[in-house]
Every structure is written in C-alpha cells, then in structure tokens.
PDB file of N, CA and C in Angstrom:
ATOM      1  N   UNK A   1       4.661 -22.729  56.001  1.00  0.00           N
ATOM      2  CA  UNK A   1       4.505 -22.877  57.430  1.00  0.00           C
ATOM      3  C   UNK A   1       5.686 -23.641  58.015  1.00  0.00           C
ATOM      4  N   UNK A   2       5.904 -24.527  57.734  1.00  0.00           N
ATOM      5  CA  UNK A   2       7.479 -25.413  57.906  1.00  0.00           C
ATOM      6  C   UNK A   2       9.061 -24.629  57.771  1.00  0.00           C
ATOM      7  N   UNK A   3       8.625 -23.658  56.992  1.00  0.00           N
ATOM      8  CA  UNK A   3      10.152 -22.872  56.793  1.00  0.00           C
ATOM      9  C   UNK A   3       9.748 -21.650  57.894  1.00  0.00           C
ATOM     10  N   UNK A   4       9.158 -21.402  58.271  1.00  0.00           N
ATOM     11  CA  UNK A   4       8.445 -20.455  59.384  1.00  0.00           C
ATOM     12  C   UNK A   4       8.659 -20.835  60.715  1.00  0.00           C
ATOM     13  N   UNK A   5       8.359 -21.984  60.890  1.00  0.00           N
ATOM     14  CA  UNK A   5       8.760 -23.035  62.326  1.00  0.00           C
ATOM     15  C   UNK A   5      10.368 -23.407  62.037  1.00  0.00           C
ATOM     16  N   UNK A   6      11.032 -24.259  60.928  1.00  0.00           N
ATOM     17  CA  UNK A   6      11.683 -24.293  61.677  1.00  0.00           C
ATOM     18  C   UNK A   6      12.575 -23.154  61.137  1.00  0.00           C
ATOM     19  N   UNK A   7      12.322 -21.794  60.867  1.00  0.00           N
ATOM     20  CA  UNK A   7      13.300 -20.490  61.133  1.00  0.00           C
ATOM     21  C   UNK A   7      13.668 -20.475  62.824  1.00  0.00           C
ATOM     22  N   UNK A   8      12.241 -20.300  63.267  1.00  0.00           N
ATOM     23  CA  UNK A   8      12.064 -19.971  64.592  1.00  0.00           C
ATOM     24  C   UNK A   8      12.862 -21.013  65.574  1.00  0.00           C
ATOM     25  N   UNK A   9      13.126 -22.710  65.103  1.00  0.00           N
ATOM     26  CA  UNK A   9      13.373 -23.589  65.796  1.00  0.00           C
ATOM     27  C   UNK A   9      15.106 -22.836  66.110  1.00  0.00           C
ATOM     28  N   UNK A  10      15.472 -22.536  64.131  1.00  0.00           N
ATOM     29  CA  UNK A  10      16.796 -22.485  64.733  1.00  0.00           C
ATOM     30  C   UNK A  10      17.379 -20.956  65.031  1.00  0.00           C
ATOM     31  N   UNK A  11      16.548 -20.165  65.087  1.00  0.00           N
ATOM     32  CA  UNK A  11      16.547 -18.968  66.003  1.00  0.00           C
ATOM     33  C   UNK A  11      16.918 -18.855  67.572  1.00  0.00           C
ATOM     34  N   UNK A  12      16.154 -19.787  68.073  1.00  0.00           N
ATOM     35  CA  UNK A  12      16.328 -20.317  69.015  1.00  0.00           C
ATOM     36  C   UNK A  12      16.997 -21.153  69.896  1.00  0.00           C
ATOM     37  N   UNK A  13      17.919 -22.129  68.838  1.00  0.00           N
ATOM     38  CA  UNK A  13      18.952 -22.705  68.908  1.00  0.00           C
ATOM     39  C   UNK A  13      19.994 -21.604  69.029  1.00  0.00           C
ATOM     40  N   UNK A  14      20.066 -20.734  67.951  1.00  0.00           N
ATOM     41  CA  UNK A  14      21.165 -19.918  67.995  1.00  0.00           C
ATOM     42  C   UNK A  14      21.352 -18.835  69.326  1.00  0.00           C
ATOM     43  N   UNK A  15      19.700 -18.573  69.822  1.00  0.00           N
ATOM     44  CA  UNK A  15      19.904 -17.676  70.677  1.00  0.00           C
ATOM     45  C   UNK A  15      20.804 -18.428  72.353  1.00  0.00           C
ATOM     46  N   UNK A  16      20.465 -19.673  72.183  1.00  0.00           N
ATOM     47  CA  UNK A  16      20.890 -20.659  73.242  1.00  0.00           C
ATOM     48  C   UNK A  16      22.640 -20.731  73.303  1.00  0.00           C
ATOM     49  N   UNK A  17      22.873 -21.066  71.975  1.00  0.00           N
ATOM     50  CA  UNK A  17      24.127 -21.010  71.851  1.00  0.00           C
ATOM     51  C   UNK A  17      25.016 -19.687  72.158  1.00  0.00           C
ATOM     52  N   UNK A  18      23.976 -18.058  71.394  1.00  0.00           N
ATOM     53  CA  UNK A  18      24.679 -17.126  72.195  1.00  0.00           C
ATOM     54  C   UNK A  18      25.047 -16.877  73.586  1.00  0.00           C
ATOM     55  N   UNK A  19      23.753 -17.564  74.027  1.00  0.00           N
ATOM     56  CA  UNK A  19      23.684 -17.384  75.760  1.00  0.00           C
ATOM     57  C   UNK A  19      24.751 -18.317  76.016  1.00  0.00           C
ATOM     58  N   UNK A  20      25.083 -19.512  75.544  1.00  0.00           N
ATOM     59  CA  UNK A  20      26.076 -20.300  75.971  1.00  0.00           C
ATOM     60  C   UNK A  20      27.693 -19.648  75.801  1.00  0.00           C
ATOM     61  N   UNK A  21      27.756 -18.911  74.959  1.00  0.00           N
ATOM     62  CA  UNK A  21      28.835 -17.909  74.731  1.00  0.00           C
ATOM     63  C   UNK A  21      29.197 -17.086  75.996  1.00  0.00           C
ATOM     64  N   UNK A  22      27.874 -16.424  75.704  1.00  0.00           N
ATOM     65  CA  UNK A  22      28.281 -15.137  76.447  1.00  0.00           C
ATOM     66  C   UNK A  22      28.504 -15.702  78.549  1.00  0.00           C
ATOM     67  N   UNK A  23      28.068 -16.449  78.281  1.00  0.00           N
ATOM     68  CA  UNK A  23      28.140 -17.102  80.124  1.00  0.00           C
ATOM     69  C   UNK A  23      29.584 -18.027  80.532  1.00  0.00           C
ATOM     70  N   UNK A  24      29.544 -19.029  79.171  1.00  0.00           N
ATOM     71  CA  UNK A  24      30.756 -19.741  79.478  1.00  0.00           C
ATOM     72  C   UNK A  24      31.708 -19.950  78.845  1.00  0.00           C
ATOM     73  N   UNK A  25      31.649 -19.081  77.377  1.00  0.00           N
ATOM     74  CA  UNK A  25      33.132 -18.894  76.439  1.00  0.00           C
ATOM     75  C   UNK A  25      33.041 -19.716  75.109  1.00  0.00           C
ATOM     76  N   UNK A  26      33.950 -19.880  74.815  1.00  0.00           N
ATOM     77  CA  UNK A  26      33.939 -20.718  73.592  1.00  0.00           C
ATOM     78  C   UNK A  26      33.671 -22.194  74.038  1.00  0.00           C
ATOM     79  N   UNK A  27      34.686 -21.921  75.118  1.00  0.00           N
ATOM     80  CA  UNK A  27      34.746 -23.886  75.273  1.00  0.00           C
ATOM     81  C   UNK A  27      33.226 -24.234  75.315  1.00  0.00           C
ATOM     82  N   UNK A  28      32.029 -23.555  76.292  1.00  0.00           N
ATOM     83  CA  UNK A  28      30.570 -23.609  76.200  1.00  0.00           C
ATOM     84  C   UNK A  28      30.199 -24.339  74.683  1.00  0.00           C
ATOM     85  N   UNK A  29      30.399 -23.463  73.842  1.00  0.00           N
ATOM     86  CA  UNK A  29      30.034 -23.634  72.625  1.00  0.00           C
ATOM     87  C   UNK A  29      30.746 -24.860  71.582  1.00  0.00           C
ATOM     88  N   UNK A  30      31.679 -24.822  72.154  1.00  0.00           N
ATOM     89  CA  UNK A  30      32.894 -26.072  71.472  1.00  0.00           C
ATOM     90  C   UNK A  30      31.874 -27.473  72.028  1.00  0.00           C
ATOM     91  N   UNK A  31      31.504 -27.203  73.389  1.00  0.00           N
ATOM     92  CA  UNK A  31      31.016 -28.432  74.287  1.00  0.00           C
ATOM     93  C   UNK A  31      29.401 -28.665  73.356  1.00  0.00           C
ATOM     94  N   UNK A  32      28.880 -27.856  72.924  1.00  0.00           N
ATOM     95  CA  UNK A  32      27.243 -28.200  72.644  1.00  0.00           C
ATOM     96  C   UNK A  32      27.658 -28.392  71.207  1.00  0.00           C
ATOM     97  N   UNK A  33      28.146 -27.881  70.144  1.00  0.00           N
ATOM     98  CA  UNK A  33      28.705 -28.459  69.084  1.00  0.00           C
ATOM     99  C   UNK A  33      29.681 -29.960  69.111  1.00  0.00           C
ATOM    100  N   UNK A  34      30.058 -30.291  69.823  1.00  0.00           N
ATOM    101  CA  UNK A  34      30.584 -31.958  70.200  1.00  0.00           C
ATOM    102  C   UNK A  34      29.381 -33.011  70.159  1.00  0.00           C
ATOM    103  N   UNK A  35      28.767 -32.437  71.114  1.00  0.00           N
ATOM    104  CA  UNK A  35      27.712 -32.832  71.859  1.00  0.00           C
ATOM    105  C   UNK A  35      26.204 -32.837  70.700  1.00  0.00           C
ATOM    106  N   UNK A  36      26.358 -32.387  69.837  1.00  0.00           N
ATOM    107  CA  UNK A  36      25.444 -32.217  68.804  1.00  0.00           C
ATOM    108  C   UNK A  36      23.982 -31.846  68.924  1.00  0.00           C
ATOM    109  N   UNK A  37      23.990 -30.887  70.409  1.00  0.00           N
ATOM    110  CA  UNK A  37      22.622 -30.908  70.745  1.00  0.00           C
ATOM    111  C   UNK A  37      22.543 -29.348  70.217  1.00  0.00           C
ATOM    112  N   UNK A  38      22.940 -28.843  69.165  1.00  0.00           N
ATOM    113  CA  UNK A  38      22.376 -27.780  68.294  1.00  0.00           C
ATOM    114  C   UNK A  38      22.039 -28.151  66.854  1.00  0.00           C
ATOM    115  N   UNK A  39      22.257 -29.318  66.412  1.00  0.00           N
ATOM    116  CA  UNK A  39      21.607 -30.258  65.401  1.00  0.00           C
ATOM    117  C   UNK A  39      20.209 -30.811  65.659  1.00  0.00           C
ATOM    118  N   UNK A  40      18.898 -30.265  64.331  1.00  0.00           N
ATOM    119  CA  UNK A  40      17.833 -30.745  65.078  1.00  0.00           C
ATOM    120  C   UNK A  40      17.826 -31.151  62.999  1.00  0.00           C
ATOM    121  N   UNK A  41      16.608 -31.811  63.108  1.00  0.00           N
ATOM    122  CA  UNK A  41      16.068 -31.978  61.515  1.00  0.00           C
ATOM    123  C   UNK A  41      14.557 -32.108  61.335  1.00  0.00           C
ATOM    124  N   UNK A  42      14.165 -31.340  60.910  1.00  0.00           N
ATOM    125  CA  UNK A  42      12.254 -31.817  60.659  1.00  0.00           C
ATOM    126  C   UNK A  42      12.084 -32.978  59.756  1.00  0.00           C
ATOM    127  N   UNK A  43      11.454 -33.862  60.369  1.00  0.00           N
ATOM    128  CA  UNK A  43      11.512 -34.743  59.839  1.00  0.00           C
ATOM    129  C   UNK A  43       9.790 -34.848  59.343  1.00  0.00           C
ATOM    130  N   UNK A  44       9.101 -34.417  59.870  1.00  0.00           N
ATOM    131  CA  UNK A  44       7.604 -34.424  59.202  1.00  0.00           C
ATOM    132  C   UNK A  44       7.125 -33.055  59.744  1.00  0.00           C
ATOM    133  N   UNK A  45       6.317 -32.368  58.896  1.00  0.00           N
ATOM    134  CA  UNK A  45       5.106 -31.097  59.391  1.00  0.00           C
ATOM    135  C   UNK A  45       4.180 -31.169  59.065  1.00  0.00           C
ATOM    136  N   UNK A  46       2.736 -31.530  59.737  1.00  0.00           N
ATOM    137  CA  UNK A  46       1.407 -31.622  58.889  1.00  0.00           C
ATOM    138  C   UNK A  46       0.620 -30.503  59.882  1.00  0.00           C
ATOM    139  N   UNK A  47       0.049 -29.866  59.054  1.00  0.00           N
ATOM    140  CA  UNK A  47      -0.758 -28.843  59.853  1.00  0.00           C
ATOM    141  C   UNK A  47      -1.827 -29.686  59.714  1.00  0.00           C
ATOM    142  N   UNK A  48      -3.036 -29.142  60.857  1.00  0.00           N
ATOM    143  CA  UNK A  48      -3.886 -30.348  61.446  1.00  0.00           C
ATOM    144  C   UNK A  48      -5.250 -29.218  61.276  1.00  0.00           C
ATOM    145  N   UNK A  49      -5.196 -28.189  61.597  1.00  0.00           N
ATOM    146  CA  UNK A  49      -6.370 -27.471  61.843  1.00  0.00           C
ATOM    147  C   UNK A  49      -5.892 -25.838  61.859  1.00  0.00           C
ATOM    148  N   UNK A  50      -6.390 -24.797  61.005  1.00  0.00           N
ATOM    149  CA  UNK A  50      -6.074 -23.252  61.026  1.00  0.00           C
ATOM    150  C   UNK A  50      -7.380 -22.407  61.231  1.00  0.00           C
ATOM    151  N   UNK A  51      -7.050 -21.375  61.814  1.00  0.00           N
ATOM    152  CA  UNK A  51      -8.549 -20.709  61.939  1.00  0.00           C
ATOM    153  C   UNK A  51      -7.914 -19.223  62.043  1.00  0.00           C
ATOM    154  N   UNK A  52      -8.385 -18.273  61.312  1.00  0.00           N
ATOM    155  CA  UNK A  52      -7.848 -16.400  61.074  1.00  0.00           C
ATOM    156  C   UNK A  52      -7.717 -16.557  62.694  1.00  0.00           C
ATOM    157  N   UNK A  53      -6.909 -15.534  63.016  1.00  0.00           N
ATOM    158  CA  UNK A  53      -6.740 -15.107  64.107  1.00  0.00           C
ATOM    159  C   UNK A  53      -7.466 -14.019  64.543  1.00  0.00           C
ATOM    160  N   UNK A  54      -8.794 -13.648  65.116  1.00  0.00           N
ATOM    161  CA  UNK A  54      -9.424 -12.415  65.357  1.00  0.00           C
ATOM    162  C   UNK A  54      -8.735 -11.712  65.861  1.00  0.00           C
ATOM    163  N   UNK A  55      -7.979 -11.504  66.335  1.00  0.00           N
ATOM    164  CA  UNK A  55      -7.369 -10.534  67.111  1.00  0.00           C
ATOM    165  C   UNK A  55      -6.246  -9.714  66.594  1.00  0.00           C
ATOM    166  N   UNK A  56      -4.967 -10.697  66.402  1.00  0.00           N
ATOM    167  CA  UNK A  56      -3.769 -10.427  65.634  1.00  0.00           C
ATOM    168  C   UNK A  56      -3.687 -10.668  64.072  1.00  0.00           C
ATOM    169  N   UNK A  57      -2.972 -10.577  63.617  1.00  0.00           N
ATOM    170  CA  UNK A  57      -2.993 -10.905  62.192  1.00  0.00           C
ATOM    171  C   UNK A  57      -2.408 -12.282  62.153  1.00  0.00           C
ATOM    172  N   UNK A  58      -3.028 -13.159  60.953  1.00  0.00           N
ATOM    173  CA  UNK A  58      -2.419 -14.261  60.315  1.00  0.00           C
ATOM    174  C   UNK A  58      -3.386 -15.492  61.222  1.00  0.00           C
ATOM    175  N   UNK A  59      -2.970 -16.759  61.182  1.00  0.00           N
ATOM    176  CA  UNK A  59      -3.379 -17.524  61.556  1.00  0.00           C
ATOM    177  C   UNK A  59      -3.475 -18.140  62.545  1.00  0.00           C
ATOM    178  N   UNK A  60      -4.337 -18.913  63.435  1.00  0.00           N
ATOM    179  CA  UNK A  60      -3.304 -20.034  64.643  1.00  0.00           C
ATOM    180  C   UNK A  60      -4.106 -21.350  63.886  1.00  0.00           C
ATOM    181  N   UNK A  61      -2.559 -21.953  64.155  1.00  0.00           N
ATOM    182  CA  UNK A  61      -2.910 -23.290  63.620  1.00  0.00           C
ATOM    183  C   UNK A  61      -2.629 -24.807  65.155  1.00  0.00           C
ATOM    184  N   UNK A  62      -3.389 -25.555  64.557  1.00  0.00           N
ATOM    185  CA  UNK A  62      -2.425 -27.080  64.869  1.00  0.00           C
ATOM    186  C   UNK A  62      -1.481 -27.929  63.723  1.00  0.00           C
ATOM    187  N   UNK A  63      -0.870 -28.103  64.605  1.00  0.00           N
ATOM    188  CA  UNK A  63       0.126 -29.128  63.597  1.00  0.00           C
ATOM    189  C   UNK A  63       0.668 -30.071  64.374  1.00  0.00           C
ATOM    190  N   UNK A  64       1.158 -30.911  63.599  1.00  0.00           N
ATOM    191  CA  UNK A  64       2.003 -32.472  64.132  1.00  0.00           C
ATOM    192  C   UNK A  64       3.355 -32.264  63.189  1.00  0.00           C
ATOM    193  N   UNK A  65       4.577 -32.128  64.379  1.00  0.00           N
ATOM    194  CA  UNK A  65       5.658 -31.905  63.938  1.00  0.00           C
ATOM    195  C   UNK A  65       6.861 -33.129  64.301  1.00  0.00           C
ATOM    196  N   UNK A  66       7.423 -34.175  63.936  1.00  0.00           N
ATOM    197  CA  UNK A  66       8.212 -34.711  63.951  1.00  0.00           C
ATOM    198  C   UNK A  66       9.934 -34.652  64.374  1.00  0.00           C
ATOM    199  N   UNK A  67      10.755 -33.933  65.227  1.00  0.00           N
ATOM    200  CA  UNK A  67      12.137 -33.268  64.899  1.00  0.00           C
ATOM    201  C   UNK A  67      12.924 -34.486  65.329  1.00  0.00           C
ATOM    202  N   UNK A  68      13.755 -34.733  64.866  1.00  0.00           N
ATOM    203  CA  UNK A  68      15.141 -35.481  64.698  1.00  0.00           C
ATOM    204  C   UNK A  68      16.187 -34.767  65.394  1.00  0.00           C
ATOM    205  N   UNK A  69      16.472 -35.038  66.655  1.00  0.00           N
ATOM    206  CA  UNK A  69      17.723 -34.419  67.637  1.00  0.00           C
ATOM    207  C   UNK A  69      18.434 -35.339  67.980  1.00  0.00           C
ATOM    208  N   UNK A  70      19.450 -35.007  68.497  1.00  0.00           N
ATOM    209  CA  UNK A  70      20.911 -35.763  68.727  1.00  0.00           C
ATOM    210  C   UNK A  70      20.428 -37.328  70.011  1.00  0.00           C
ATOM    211  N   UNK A  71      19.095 -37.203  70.749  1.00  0.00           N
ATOM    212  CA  UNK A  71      18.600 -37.911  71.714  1.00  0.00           C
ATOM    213  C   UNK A  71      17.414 -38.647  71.077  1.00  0.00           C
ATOM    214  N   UNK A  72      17.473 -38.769  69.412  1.00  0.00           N
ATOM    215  CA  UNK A  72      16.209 -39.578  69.083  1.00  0.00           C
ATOM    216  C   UNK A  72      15.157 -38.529  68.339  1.00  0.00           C
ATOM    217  N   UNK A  73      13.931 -39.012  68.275  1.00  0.00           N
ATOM    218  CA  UNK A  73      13.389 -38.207  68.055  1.00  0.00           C
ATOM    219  C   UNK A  73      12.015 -37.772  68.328  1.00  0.00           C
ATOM    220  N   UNK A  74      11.677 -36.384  68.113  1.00  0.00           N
ATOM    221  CA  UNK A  74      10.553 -36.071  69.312  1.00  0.00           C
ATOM    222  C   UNK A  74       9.394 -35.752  68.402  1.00  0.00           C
ATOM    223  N   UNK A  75       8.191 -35.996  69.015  1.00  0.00           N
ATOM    224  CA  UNK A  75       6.964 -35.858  68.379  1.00  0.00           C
ATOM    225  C   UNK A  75       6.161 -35.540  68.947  1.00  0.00           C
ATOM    226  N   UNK A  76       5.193 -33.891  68.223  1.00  0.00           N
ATOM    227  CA  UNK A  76       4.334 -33.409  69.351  1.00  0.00           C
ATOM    228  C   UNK A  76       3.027 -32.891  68.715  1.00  0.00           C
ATOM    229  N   UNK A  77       2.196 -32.633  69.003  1.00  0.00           N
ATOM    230  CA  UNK A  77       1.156 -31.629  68.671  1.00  0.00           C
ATOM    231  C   UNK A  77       1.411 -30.033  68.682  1.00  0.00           C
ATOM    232  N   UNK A  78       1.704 -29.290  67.947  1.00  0.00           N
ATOM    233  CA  UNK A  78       1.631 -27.390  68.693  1.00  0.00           C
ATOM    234  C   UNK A  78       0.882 -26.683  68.347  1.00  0.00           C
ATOM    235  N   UNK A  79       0.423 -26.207  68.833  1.00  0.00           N
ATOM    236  CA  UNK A  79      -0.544 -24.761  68.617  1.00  0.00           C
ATOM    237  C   UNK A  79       0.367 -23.240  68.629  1.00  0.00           C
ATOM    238  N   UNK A  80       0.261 -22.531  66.993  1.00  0.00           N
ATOM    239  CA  UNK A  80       1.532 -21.418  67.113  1.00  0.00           C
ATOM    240  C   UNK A  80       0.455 -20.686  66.566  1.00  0.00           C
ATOM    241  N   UNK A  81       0.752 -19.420  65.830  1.00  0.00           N
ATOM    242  CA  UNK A  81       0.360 -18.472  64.948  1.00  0.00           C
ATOM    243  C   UNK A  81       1.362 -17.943  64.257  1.00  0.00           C
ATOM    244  N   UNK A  82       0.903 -18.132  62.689  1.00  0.00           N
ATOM    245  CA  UNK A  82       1.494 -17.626  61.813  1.00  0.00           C
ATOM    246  C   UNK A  82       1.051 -16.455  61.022  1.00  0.00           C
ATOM    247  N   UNK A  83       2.232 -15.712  60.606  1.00  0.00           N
ATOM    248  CA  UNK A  83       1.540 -14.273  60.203  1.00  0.00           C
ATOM    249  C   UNK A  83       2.228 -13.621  59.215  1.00  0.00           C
ATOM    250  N   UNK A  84       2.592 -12.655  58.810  1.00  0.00           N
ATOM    251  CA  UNK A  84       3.467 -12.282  58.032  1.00  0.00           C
ATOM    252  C   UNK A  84       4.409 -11.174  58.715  1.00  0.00           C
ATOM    253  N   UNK A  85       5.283 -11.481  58.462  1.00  0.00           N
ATOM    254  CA  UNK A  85       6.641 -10.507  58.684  1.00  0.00           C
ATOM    255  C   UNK A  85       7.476 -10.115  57.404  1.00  0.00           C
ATOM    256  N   UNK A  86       8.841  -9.930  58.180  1.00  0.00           N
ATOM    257  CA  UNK A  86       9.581  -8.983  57.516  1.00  0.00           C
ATOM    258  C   UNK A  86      10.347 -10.140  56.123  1.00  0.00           C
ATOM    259  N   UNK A  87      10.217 -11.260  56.505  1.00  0.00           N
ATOM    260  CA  UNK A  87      10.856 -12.139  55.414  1.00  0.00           C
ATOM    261  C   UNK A  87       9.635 -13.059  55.017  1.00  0.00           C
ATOM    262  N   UNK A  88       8.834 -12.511  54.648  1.00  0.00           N
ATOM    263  CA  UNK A  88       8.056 -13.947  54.525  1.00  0.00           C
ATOM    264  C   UNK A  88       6.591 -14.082  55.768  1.00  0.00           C
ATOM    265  N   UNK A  89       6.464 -15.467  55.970  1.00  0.00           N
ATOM    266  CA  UNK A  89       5.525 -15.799  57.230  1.00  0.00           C
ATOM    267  C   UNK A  89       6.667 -15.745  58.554  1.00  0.00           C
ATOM    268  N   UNK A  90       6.241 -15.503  59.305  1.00  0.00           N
ATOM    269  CA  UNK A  90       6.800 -15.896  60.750  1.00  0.00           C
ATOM    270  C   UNK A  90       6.067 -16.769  61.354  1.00  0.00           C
ATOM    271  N   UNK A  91       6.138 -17.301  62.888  1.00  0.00           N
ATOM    272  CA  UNK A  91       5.821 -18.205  63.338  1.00  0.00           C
ATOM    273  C   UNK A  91       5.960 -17.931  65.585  1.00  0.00           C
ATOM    274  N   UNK A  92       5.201 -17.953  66.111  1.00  0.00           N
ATOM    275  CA  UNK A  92       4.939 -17.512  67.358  1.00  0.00           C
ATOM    276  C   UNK A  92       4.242 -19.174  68.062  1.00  0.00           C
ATOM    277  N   UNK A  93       5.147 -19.670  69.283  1.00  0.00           N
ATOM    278  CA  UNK A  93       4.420 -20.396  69.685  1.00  0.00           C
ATOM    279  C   UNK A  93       3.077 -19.859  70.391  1.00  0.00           C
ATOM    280  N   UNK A  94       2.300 -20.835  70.836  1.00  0.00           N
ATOM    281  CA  UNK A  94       1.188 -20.523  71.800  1.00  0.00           C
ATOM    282  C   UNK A  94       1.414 -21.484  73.031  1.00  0.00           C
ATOM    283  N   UNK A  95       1.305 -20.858  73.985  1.00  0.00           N
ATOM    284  CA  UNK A  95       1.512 -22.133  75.486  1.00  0.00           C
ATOM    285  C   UNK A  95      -0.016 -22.491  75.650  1.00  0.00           C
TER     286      UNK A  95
END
C-alpha cells in the first residue's frame, strides 16, 4: 500500500513538473528543482481501517501518512482505494 501511494505521490510530482515545462521552459523546472519542492519522503504509513470496495474493485482504506517536504513536514489522515493494476496495486485518492 505505501509503494502504491507513494508511486502515485510521485506521479504527480512529475506530472507538475511536466506542466511546469511545458508552460515555462526549463528555467520553470531548473527553478522547482533549486527550490526542492519536487523532493518529498514518506516518512510513516499506517493504514488505519480497509473495507472491499462494493462497487469497484480492491479496497478503500484509511491511513495516517507522514511526508517530509522541503517546508517541514505534513501529516494527514486519507481515504484512497487501492486495487490492482498494471504493475502491481495502484492507488486513487478519495475527496
């Protein structure tokens, strides 16, 4: 579940950084690599509560996730679903 989240964390990082490419160039990207705000680190994952997913496949869980970013570090509760894909589990937030 942890290599599932943070795939997705830095999926997402990367997709940010493309967008930072494609809008403002390299220098964009030179600037958020300086800046170290595409550096994150899990620093704890405890899943808290899972229940099958009736609907979709795989699970939704809670968890308490810890990440280590360039501004300190952040700590939250999430509710995602995990399932299986093409490498393994994947990982889908829930709002």
């Amino acid at each position: 579940m942890r290599v599932a989240f943070e795939s997705r964390v830095a999926s997402d990082v990367q997709a940010a950084i493309d967008f930072a490419l494609e809008t403002g160039g390299p220098a964009a990207v030179a600037k958020i690599h300086a800046a170290g705000t595409d550096r994150f680190e899990i620093r704890t994952f405890q899943k808290l509560a899972c229940t099958r997913n009736a609907i979709e496949p795989g699970y939704t869980c809670r968890f308490l996730v810890d990440i280590d970013v360039v501004g300190g570090g952040l700590q939250s509760v999430l509710v995602g679903r995990f399932f299986p894909g093409s490498n393994g589990l994947d990982f889908a937030l829930r709002s």
